[in-house]
PDB file of N, CA and C in Angstrom:
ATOM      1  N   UNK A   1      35.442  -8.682   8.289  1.00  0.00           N
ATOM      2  CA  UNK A   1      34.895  -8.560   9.613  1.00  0.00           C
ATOM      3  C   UNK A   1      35.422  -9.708  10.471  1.00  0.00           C
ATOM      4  N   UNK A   2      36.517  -9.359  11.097  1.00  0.00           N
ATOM      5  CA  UNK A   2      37.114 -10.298  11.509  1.00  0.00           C
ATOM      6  C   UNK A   2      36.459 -10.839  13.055  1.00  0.00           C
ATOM      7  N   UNK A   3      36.205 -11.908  13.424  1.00  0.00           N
ATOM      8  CA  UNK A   3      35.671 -11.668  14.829  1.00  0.00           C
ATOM      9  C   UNK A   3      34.172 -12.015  15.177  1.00  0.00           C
ATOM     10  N   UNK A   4      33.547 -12.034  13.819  1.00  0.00           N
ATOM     11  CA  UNK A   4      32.402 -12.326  14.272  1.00  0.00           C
ATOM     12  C   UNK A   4      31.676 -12.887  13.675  1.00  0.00           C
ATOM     13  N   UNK A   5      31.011 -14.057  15.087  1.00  0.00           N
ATOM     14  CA  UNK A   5      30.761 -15.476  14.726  1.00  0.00           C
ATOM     15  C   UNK A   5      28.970 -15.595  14.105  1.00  0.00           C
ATOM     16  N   UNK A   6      28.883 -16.278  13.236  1.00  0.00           N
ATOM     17  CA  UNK A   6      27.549 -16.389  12.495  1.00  0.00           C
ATOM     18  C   UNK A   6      26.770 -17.987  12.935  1.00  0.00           C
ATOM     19  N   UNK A   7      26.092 -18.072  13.068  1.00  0.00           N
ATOM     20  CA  UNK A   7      25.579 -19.422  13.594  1.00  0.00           C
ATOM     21  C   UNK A   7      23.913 -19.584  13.228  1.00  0.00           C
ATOM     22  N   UNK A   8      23.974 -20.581  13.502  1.00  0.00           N
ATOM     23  CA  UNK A   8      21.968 -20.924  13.175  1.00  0.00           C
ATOM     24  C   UNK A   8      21.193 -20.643  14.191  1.00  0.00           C
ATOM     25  N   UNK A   9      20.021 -19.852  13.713  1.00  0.00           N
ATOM     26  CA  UNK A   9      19.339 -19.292  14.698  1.00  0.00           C
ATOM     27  C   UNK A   9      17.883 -20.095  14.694  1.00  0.00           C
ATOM     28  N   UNK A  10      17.948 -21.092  16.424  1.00  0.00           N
ATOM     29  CA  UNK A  10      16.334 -21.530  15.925  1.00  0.00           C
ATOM     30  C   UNK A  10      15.381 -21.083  16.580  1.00  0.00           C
ATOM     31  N   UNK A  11      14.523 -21.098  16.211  1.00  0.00           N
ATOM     32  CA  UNK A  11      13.139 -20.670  16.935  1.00  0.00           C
ATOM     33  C   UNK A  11      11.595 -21.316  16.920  1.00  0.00           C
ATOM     34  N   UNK A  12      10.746 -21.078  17.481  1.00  0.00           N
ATOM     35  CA  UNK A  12       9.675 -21.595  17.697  1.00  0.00           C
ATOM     36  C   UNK A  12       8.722 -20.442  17.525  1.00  0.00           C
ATOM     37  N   UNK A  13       9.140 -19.564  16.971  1.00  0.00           N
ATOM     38  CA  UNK A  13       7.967 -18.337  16.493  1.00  0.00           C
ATOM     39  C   UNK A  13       6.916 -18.652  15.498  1.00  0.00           C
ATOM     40  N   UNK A  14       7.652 -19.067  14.231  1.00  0.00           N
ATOM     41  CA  UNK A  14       6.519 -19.495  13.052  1.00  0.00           C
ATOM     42  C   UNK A  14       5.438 -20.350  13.614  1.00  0.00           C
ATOM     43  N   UNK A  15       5.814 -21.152  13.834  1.00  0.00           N
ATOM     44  CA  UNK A  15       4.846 -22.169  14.636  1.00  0.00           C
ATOM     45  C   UNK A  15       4.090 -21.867  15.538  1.00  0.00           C
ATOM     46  N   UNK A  16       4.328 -21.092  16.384  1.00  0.00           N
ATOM     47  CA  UNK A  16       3.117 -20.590  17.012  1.00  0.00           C
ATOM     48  C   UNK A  16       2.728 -19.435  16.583  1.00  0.00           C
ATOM     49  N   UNK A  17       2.787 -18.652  15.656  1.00  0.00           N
ATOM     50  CA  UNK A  17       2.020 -18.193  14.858  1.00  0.00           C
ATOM     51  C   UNK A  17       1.005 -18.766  14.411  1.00  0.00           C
ATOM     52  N   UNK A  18       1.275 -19.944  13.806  1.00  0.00           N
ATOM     53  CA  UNK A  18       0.389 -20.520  12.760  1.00  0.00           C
ATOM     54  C   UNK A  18      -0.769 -21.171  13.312  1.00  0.00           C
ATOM     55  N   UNK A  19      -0.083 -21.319  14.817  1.00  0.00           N
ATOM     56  CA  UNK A  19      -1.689 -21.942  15.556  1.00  0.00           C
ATOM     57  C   UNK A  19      -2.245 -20.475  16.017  1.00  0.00           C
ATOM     58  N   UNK A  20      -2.068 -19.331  15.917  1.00  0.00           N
ATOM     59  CA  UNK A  20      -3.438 -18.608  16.229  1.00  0.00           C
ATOM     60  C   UNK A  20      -4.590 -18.369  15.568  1.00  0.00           C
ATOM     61  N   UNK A  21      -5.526 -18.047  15.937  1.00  0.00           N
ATOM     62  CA  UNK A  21      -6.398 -17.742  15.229  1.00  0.00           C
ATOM     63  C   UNK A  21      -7.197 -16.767  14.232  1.00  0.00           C
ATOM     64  N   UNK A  22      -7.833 -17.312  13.380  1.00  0.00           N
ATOM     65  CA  UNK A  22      -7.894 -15.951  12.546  1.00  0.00           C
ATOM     66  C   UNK A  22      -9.083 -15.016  12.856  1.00  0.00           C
ATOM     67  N   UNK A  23      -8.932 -13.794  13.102  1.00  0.00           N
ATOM     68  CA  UNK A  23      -9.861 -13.169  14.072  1.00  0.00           C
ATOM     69  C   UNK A  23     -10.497 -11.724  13.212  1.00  0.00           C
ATOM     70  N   UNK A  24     -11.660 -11.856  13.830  1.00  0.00           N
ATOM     71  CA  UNK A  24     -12.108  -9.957  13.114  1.00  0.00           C
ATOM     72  C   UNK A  24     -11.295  -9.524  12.914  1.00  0.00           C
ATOM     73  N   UNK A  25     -10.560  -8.816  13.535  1.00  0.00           N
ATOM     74  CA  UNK A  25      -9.288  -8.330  13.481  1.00  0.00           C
ATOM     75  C   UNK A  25      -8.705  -8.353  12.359  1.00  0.00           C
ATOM     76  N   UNK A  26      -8.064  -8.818  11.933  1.00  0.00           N
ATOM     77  CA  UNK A  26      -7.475  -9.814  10.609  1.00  0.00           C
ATOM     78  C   UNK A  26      -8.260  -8.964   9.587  1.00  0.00           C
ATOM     79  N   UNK A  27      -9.960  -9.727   9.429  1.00  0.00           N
ATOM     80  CA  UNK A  27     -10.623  -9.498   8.193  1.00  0.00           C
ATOM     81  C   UNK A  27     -10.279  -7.364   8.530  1.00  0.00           C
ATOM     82  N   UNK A  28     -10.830  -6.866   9.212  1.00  0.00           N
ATOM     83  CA  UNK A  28     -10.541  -5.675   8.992  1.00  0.00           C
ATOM     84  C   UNK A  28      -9.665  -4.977   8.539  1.00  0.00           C
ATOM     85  N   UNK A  29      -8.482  -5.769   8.885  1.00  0.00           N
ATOM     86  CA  UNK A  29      -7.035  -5.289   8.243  1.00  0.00           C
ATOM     87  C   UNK A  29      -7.378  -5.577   6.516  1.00  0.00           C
ATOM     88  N   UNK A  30      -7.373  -6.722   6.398  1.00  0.00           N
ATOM     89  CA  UNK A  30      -7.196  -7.214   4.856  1.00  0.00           C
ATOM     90  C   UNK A  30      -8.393  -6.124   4.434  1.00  0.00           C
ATOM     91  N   UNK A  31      -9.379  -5.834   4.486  1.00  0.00           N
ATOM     92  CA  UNK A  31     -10.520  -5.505   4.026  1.00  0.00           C
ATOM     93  C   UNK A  31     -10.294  -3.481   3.848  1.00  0.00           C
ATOM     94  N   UNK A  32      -9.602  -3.229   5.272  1.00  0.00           N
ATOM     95  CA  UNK A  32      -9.302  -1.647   5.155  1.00  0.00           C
ATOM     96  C   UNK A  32      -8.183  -1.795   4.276  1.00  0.00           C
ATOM     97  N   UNK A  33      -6.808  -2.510   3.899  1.00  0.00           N
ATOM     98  CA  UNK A  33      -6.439  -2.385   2.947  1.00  0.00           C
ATOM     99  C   UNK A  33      -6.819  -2.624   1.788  1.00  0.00           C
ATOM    100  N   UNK A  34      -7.513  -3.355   1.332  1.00  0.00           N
ATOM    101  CA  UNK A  34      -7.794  -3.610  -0.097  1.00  0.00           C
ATOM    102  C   UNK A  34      -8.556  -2.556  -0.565  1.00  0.00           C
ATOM    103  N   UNK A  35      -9.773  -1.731   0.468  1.00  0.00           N
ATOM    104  CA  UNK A  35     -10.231  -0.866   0.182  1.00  0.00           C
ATOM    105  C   UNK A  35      -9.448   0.504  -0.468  1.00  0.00           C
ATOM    106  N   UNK A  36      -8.829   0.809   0.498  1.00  0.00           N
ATOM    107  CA  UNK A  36      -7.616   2.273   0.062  1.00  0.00           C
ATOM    108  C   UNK A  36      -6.528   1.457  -0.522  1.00  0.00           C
ATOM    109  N   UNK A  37      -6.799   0.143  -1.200  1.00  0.00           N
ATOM    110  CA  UNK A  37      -5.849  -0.056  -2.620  1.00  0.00           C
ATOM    111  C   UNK A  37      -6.572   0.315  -3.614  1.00  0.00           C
ATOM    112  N   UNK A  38      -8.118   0.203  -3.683  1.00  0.00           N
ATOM    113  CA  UNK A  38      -8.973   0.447  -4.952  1.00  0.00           C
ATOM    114  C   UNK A  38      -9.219   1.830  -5.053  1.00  0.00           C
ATOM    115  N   UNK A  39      -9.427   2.441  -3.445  1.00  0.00           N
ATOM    116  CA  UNK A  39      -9.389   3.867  -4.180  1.00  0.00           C
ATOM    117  C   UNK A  39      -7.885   4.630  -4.144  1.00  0.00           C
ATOM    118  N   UNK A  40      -6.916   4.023  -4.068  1.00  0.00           N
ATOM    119  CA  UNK A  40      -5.882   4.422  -4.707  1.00  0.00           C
ATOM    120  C   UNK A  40      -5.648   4.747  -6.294  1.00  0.00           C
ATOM    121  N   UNK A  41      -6.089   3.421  -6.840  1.00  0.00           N
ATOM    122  CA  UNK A  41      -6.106   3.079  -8.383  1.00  0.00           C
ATOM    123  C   UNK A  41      -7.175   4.153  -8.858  1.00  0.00           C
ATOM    124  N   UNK A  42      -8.464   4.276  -8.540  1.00  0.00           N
ATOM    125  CA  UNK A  42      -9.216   5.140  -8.709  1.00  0.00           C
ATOM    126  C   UNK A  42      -8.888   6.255  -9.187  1.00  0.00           C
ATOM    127  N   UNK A  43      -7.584   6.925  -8.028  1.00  0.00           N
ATOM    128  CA  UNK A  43      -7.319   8.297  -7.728  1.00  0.00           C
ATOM    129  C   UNK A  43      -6.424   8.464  -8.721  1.00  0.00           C
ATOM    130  N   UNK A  44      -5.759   7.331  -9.321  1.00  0.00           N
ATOM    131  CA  UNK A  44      -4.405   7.227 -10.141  1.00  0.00           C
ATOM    132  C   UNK A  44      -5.208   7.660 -11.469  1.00  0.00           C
ATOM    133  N   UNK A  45      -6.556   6.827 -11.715  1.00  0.00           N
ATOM    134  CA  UNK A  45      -7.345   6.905 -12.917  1.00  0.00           C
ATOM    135  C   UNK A  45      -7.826   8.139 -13.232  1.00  0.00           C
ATOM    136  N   UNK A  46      -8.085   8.989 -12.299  1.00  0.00           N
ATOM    137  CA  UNK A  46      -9.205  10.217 -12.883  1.00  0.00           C
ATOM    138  C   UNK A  46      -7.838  11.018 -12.898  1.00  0.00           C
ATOM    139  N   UNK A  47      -6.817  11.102 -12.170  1.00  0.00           N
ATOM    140  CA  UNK A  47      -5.756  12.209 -12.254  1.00  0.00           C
ATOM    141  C   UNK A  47      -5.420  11.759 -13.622  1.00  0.00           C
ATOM    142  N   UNK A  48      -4.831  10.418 -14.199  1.00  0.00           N
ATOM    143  CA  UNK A  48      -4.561  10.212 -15.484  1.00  0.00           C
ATOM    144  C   UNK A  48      -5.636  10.880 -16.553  1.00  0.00           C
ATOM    145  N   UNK A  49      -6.842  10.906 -16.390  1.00  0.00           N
ATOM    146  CA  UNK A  49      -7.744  10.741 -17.241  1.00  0.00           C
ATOM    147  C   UNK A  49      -7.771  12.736 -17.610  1.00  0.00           C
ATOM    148  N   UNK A  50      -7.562  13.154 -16.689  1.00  0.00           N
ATOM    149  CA  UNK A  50      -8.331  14.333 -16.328  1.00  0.00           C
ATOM    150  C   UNK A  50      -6.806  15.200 -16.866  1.00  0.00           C
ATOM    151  N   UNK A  51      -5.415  14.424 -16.630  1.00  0.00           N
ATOM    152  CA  UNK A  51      -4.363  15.956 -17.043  1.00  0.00           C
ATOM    153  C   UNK A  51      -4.579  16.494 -18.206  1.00  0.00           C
ATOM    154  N   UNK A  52      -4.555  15.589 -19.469  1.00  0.00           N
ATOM    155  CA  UNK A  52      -4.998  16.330 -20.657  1.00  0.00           C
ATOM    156  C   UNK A  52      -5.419  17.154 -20.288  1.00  0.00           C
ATOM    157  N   UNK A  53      -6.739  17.332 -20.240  1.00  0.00           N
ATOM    158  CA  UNK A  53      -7.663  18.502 -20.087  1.00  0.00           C
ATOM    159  C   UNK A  53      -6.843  19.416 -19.019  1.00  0.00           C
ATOM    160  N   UNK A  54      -6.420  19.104 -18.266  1.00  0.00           N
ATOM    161  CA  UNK A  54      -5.989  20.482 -17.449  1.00  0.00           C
ATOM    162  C   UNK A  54      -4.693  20.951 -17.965  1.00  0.00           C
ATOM    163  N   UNK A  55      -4.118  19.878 -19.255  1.00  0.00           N
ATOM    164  CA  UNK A  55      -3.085  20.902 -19.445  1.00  0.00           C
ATOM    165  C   UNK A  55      -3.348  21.825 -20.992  1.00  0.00           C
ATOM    166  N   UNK A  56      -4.465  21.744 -21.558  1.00  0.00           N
ATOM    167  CA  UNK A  56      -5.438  22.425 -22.424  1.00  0.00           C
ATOM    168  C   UNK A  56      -5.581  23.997 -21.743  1.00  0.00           C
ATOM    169  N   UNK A  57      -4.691  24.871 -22.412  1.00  0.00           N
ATOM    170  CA  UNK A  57      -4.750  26.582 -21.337  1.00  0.00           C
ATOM    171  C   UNK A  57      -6.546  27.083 -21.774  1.00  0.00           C
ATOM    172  N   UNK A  58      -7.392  26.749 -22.566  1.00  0.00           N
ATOM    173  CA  UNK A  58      -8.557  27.068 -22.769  1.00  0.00           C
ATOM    174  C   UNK A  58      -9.367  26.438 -21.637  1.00  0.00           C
ATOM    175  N   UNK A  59      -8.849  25.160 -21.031  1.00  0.00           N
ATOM    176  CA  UNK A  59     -10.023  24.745 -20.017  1.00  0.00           C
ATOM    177  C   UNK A  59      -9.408  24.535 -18.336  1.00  0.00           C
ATOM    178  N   UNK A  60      -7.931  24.491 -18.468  1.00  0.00           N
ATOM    179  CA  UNK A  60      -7.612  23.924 -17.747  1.00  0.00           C
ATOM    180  C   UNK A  60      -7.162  25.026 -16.621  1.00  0.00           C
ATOM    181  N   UNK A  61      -6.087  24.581 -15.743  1.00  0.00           N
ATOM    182  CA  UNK A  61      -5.576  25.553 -14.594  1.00  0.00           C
ATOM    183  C   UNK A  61      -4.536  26.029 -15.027  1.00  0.00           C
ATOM    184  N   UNK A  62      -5.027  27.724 -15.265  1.00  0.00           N
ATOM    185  CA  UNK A  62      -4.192  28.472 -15.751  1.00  0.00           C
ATOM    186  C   UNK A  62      -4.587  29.738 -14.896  1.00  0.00           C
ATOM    187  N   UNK A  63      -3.628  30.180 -14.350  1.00  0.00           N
ATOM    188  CA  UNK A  63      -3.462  31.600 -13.858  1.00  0.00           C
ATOM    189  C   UNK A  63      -3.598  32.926 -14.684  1.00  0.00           C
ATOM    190  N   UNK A  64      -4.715  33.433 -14.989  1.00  0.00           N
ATOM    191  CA  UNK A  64      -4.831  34.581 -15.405  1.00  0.00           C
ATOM    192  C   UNK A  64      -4.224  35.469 -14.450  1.00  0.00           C
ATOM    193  N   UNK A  65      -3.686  36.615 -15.358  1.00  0.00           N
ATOM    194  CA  UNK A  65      -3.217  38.221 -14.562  1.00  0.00           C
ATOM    195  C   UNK A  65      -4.106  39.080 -15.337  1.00  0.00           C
TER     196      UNK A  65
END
């Protein structure tokens, strides 16, 4: 890539980040995610728990004709 120049990029972003404040806002985020992380795992658990049995043709989902 002939031509093009790379250089140091500075900024003053992090830093004023770090002075804002931490706000409701915030906790709701962290808090609605962690929530639909646990019932993620949840959902992972009973689908794990539960295929056996549904792949059992005596109990499970099977299409009769």
């Amino acid at each position: 890539m002939a031509g093009v120049e790379t250089g140091r990029i500075t900024t003053d972003i992090p830093a004023r980040m770090d002075r804002l404040p931490w706000a409701r806002w915030h906790w709701m985020v962290v808090v609605g995610l962690g929530t639909v992380w646990i019932l993620d795992g949840v959902e992972v658990t009973i689908v794990g728990s539960l295929s056996d049995a549904l792949k059992d043709p005596t109990n499970g989902l099977v299409v009769r004709r």
